[in-house]
Protein backbone atom coordinates (compact mmCIF):
# COMPACT_ATOMS: atom_id res chain seq x y z
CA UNK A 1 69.19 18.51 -36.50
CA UNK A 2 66.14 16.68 -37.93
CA UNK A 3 64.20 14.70 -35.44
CA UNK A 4 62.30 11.79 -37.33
CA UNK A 5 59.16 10.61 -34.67
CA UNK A 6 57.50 7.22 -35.62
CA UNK A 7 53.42 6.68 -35.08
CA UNK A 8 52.74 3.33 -33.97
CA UNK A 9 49.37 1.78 -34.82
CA UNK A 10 47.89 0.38 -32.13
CA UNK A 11 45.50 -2.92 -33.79
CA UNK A 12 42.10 -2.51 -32.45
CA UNK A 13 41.00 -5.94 -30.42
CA UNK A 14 38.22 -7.50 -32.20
CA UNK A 15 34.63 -6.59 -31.25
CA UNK A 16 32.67 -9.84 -29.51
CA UNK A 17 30.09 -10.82 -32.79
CA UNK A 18 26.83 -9.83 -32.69
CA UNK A 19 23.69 -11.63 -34.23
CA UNK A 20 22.20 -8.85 -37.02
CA UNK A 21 19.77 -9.21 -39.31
CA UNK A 22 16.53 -12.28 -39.29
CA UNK A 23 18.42 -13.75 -36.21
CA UNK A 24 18.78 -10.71 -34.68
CA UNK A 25 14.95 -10.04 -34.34
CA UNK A 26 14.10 -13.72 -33.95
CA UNK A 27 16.29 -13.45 -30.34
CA UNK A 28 14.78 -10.18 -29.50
CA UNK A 29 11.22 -11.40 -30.80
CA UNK A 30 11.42 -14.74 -28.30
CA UNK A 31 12.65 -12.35 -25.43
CA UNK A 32 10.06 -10.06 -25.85
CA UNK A 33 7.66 -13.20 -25.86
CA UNK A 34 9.11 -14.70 -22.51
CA UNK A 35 8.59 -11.36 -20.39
CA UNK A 36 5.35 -10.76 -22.09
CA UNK A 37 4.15 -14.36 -21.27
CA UNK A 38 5.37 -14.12 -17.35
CA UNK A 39 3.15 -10.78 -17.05
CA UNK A 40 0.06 -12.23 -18.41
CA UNK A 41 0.56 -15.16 -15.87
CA UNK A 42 1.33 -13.26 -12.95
CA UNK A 43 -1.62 -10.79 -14.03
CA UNK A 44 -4.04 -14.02 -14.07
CA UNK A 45 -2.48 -14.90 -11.08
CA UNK A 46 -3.40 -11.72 -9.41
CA UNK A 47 -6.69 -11.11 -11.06
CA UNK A 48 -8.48 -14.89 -11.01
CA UNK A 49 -9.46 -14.47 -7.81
CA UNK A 50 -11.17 -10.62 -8.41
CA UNK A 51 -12.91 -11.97 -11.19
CA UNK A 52 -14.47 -15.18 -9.34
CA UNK A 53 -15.65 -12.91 -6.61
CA UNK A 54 -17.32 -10.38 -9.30
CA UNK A 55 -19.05 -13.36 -10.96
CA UNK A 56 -20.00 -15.06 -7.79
CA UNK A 57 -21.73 -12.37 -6.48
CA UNK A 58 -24.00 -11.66 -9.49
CA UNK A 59 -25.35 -15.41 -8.44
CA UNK A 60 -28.55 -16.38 -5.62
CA UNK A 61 -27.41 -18.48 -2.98
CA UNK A 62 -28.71 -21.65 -5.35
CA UNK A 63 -26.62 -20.70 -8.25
CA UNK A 64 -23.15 -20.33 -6.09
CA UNK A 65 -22.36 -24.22 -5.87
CA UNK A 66 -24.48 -25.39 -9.22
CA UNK A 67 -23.70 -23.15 -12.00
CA UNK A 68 -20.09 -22.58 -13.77
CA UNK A 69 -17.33 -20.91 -11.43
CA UNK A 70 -16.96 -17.68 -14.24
CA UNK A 71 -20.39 -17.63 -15.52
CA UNK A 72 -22.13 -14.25 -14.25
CA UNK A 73 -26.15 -14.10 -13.35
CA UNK A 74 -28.38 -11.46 -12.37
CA UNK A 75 -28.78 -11.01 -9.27
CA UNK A 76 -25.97 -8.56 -7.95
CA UNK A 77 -28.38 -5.98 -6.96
CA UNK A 78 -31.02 -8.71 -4.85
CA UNK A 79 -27.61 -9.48 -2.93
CA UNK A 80 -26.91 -6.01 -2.40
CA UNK A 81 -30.07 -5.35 -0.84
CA UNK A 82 -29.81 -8.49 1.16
CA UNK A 83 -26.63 -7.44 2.58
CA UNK A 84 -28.05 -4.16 3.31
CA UNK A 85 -30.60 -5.19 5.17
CA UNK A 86 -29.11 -7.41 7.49
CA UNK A 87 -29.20 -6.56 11.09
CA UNK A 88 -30.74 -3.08 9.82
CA UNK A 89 -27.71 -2.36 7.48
CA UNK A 90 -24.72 -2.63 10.08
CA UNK A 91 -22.47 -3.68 6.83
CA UNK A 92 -22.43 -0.43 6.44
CA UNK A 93 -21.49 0.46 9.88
CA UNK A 94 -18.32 -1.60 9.36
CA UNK A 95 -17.54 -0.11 6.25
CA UNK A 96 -17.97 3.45 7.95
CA UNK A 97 -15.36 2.08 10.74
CA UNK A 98 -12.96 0.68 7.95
CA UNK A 99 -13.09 4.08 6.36
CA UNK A 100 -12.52 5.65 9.84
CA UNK A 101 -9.62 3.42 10.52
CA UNK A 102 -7.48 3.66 7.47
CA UNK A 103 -8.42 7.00 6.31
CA UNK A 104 -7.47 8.75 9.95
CA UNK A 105 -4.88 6.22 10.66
CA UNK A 106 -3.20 6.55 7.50
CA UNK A 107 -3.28 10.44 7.85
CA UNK A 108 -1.75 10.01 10.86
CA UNK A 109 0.79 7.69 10.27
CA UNK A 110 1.55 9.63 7.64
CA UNK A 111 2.21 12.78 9.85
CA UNK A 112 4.79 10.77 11.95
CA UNK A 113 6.48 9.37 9.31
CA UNK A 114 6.88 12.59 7.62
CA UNK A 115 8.36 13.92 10.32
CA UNK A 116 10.50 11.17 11.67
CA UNK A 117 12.02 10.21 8.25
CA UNK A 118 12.72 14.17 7.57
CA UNK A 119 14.16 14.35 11.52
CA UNK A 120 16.73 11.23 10.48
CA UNK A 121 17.52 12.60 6.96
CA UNK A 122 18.19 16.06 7.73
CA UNK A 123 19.85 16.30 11.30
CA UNK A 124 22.66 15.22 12.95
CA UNK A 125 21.92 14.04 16.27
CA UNK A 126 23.63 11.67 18.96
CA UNK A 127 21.72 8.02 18.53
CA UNK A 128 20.63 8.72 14.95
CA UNK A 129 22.48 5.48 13.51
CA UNK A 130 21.31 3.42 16.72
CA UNK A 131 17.32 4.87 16.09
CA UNK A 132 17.40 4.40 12.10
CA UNK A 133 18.82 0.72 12.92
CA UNK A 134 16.01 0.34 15.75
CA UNK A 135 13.47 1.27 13.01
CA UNK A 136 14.70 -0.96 10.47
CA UNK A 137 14.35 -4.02 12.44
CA UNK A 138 11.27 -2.90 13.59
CA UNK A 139 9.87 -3.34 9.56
CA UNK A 140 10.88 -7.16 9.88
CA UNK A 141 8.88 -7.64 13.06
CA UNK A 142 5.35 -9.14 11.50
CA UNK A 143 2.36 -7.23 12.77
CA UNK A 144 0.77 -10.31 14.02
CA UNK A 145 3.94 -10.65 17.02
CA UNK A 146 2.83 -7.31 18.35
CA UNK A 147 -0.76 -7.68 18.58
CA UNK A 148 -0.73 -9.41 21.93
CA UNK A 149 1.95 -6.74 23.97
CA UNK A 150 -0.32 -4.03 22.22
CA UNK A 151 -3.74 -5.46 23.30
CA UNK A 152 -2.24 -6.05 27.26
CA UNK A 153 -1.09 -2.20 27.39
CA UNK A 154 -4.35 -0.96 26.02
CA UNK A 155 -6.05 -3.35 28.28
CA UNK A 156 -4.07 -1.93 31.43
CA UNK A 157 -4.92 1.98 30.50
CA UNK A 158 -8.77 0.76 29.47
CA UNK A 159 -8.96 1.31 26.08
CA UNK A 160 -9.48 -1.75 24.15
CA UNK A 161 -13.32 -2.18 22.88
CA UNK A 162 -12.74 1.09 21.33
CA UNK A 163 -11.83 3.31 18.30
CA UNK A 164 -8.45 3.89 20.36
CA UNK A 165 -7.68 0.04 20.15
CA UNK A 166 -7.02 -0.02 16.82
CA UNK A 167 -6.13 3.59 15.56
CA UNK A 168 -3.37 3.73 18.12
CA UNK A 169 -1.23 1.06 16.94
CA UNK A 170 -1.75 1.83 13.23
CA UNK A 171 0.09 5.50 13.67
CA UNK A 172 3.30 4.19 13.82
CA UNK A 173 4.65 2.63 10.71
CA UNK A 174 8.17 1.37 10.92
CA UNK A 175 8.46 1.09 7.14
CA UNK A 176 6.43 4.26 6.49
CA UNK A 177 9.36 5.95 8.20
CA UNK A 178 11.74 4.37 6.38
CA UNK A 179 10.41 5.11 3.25
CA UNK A 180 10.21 9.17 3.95
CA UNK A 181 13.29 8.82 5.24
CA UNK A 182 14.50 7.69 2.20
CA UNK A 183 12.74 9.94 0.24
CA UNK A 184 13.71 13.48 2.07
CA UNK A 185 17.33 12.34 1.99
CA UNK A 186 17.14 11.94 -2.19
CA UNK A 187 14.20 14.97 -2.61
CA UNK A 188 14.93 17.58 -0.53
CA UNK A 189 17.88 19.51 -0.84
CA UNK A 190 19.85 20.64 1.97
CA UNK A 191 21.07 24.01 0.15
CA UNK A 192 17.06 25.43 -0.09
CA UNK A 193 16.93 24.52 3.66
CA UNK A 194 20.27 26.26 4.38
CA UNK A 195 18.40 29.19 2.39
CA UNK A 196 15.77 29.38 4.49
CA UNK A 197 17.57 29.26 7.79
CA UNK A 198 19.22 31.86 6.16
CA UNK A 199 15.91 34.17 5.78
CA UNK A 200 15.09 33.35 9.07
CA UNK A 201 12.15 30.98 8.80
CA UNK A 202 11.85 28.45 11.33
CA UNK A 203 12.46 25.38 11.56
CA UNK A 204 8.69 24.17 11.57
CA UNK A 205 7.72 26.25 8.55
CA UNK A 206 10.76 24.92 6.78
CA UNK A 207 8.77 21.47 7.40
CA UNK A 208 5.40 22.21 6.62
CA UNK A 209 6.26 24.54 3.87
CA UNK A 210 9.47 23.38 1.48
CA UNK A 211 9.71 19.69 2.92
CA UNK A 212 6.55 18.51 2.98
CA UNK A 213 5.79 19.54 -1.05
CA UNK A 214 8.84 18.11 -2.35
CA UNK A 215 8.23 14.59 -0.37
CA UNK A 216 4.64 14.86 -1.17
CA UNK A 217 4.95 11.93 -4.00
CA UNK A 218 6.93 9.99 -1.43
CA UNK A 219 4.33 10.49 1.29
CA UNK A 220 1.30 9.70 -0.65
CA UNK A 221 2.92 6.43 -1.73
CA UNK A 222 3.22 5.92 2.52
CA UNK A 223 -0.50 6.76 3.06
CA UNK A 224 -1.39 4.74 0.36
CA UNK A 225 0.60 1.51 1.82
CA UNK A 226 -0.61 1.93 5.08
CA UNK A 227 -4.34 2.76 4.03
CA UNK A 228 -4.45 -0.96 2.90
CA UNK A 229 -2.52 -2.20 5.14
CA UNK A 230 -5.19 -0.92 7.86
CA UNK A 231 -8.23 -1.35 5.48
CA UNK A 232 -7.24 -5.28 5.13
CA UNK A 233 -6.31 -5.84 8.70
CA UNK A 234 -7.77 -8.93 10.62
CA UNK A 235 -5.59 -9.76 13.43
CA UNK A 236 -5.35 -6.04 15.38
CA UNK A 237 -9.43 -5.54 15.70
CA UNK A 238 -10.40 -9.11 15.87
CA UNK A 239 -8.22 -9.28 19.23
CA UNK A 240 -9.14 -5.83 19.93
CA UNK A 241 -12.87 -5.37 19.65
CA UNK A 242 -15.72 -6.83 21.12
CA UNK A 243 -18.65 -4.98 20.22
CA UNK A 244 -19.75 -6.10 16.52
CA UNK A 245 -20.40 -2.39 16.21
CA UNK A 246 -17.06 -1.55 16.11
CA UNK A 247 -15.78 -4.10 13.95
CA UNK A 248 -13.88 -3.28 10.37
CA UNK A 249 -15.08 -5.28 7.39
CA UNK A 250 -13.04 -8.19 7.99
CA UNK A 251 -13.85 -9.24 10.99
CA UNK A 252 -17.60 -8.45 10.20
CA UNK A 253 -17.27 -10.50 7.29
CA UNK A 254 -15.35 -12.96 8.49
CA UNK A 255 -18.16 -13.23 11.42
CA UNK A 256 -20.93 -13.78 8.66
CA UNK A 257 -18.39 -16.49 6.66
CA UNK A 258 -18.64 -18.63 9.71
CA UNK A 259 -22.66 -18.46 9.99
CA UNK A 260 -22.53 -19.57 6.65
CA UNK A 261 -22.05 -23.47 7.79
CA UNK A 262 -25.74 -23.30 9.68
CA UNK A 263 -26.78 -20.59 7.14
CA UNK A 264 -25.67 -21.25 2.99
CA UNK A 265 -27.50 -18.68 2.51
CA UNK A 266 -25.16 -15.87 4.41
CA UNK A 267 -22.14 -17.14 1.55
CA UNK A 268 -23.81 -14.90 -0.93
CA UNK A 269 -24.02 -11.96 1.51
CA UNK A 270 -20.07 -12.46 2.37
CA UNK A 271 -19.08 -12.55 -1.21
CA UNK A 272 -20.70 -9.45 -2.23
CA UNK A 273 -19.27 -7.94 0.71
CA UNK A 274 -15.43 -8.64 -0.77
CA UNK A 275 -16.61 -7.18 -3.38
CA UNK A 276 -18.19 -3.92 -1.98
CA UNK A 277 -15.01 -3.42 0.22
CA UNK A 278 -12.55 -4.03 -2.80
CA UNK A 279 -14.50 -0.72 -4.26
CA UNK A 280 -12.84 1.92 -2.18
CA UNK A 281 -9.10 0.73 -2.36
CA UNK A 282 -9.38 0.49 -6.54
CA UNK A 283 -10.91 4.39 -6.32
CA UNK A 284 -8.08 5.65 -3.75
CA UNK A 285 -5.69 3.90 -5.97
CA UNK A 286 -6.89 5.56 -9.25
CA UNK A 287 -7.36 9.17 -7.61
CA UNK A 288 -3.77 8.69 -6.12
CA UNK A 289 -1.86 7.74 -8.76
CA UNK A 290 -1.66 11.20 -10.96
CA UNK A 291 0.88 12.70 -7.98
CA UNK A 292 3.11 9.53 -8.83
CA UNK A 293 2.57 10.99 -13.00
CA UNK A 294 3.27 14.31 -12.02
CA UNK A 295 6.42 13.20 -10.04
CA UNK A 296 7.69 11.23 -13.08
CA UNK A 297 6.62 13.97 -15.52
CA UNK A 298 8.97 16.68 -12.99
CA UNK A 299 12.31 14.25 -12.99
CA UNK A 300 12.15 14.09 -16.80
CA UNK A 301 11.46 17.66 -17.32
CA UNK A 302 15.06 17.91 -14.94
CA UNK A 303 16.77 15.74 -16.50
């Protein structure tokens, strides 16, 4: 018996046309011009303002108001010394506190977060959807809301008017936890940890000593956001602090800016202060940056 078996062709469905040659590159060109065109307006956007503060305080207090916005002058250094020797120098004391405030709050915030997002990602506990839900609306709740309830308990245990006032609150970041939260969950694998219950290591030095270097990229990026956050914060010390000595650079500042109706002369001062405090966050940014490099540089080595 000879079986005979037939091959049907199946016609392939036409392809949806696409634009080659001159046209081709003429689309992509124009695309390519769009994007490039909405980055160089955001980036003026962004950077205007930076610039107008670096020009304006190269200028005396007489060349602020009469000269061009963008033109630059000479006398950056006469403004520095001006601002330095204000009230013997107690810029400087607010820049010290400003330091003191983000750098140990951020460290510490960092700590908690660390902890709490590893805690959520990692364990299995009653009230762990309930808390991570808690914590999420918690990062929609503006800073600003909480200043008040935070200043009355402070008040009622007597700590405002001090350090405490304002590095207290800034340890606990809602979104800070979120983020290492996040970042454990996708970095840290639960088979090494299984390992190392395994060899008998505890549960702490499981923390400190595989958890915390693989969500170090993630928990830099945390310090960094709440560094800033502190570093630009108005609101927290203004209702806070009394004593001028303990005041961050923005509410200094922004307590020479308003004797600079009665006193022109103070606007140059305040400007070159922006400028002075901008200083710090553009070196923390470029020191921090090479562990988000190295952290690229690792997933495309894996992959």
């Amino acid at each position: 018996m000879t079986t005979t078996t037939a091959s049907a062709t199946a016609t392939p469905l036409p392809s949806p046309r696409r634009a080659s040659g001159p046209r081709a590159g003429l689309q992509q060109g124009r695309s390519a011009w769009g994007g490039t065109a909405i980055l160089l307006v955001g980036a003026a956007y962004c950077l205007l303002p930076v610039v107008w503060v670096v020009m304006a305080s190269t200028k005396s207090a007489g060349q602020l108001f009469d000269s061009f916005t963008l033109a630059p002058s000479t006398h950056l250094w006469d403004n520095v010394l001006d601002l330095s020797a204000y009230r013997d120098g107690i810029f400087w004391r607010w820049m010290l506190n400003t330091a003191l405030y983000a750098g140990v709050g951020g460290i510490l915030s960092v700590l908690v977060s660390a902890m709490a997002g590893y805690g959520l990602a990692k364990y299995q506990f009653r009230g762990k959807a309930a808390a991570f839900n808690t914590i999420l609306a918690g990062v929609l709740v503006p800073g600003v809301v909480l200043a008040i309830p935070q200043y009355l308990l402070l008040a009622k245990v007597g700590m405002t008017n001090t350090y405490w006032a304002v590095l207290l609150p800034s340890i606990i970041s809602p979104y800070g936890i979120y983020l290492a939260r996040i970042y454990a969950a996708a970095a840290v694998p639960d088979d090494v940890l299984e390992a190392a219950r395994t060899d008998g290591a505890k549960e702490g030095r499981i923390f400190f000593s595989l958890a915390v270097p693989m969500m170090l990229p993630g928990l830099v990026t945390v310090f960094l956001f709440q560094f800033v956050a502190i570093w630009n914060n108005f609101m927290l010390p203004y209702i806070m602090l009394g004593n001028d000595k303990l005041f961050p650079l923005t509410v200094g500042l922004s307590g020479l800016l308003n004797q600079g109706a009665s006193q022109p002369s103070m606007y140059t001062s305040v400007i070159t202060g922006a400028l002075l405090s901008i200083i710090p966050l553009v070196a923390l940014f470029l020191t921090l940056q090479r562990f988000w490099q190295v952290d690229l540089a690792a997933g495309a080595v894996k992959a």
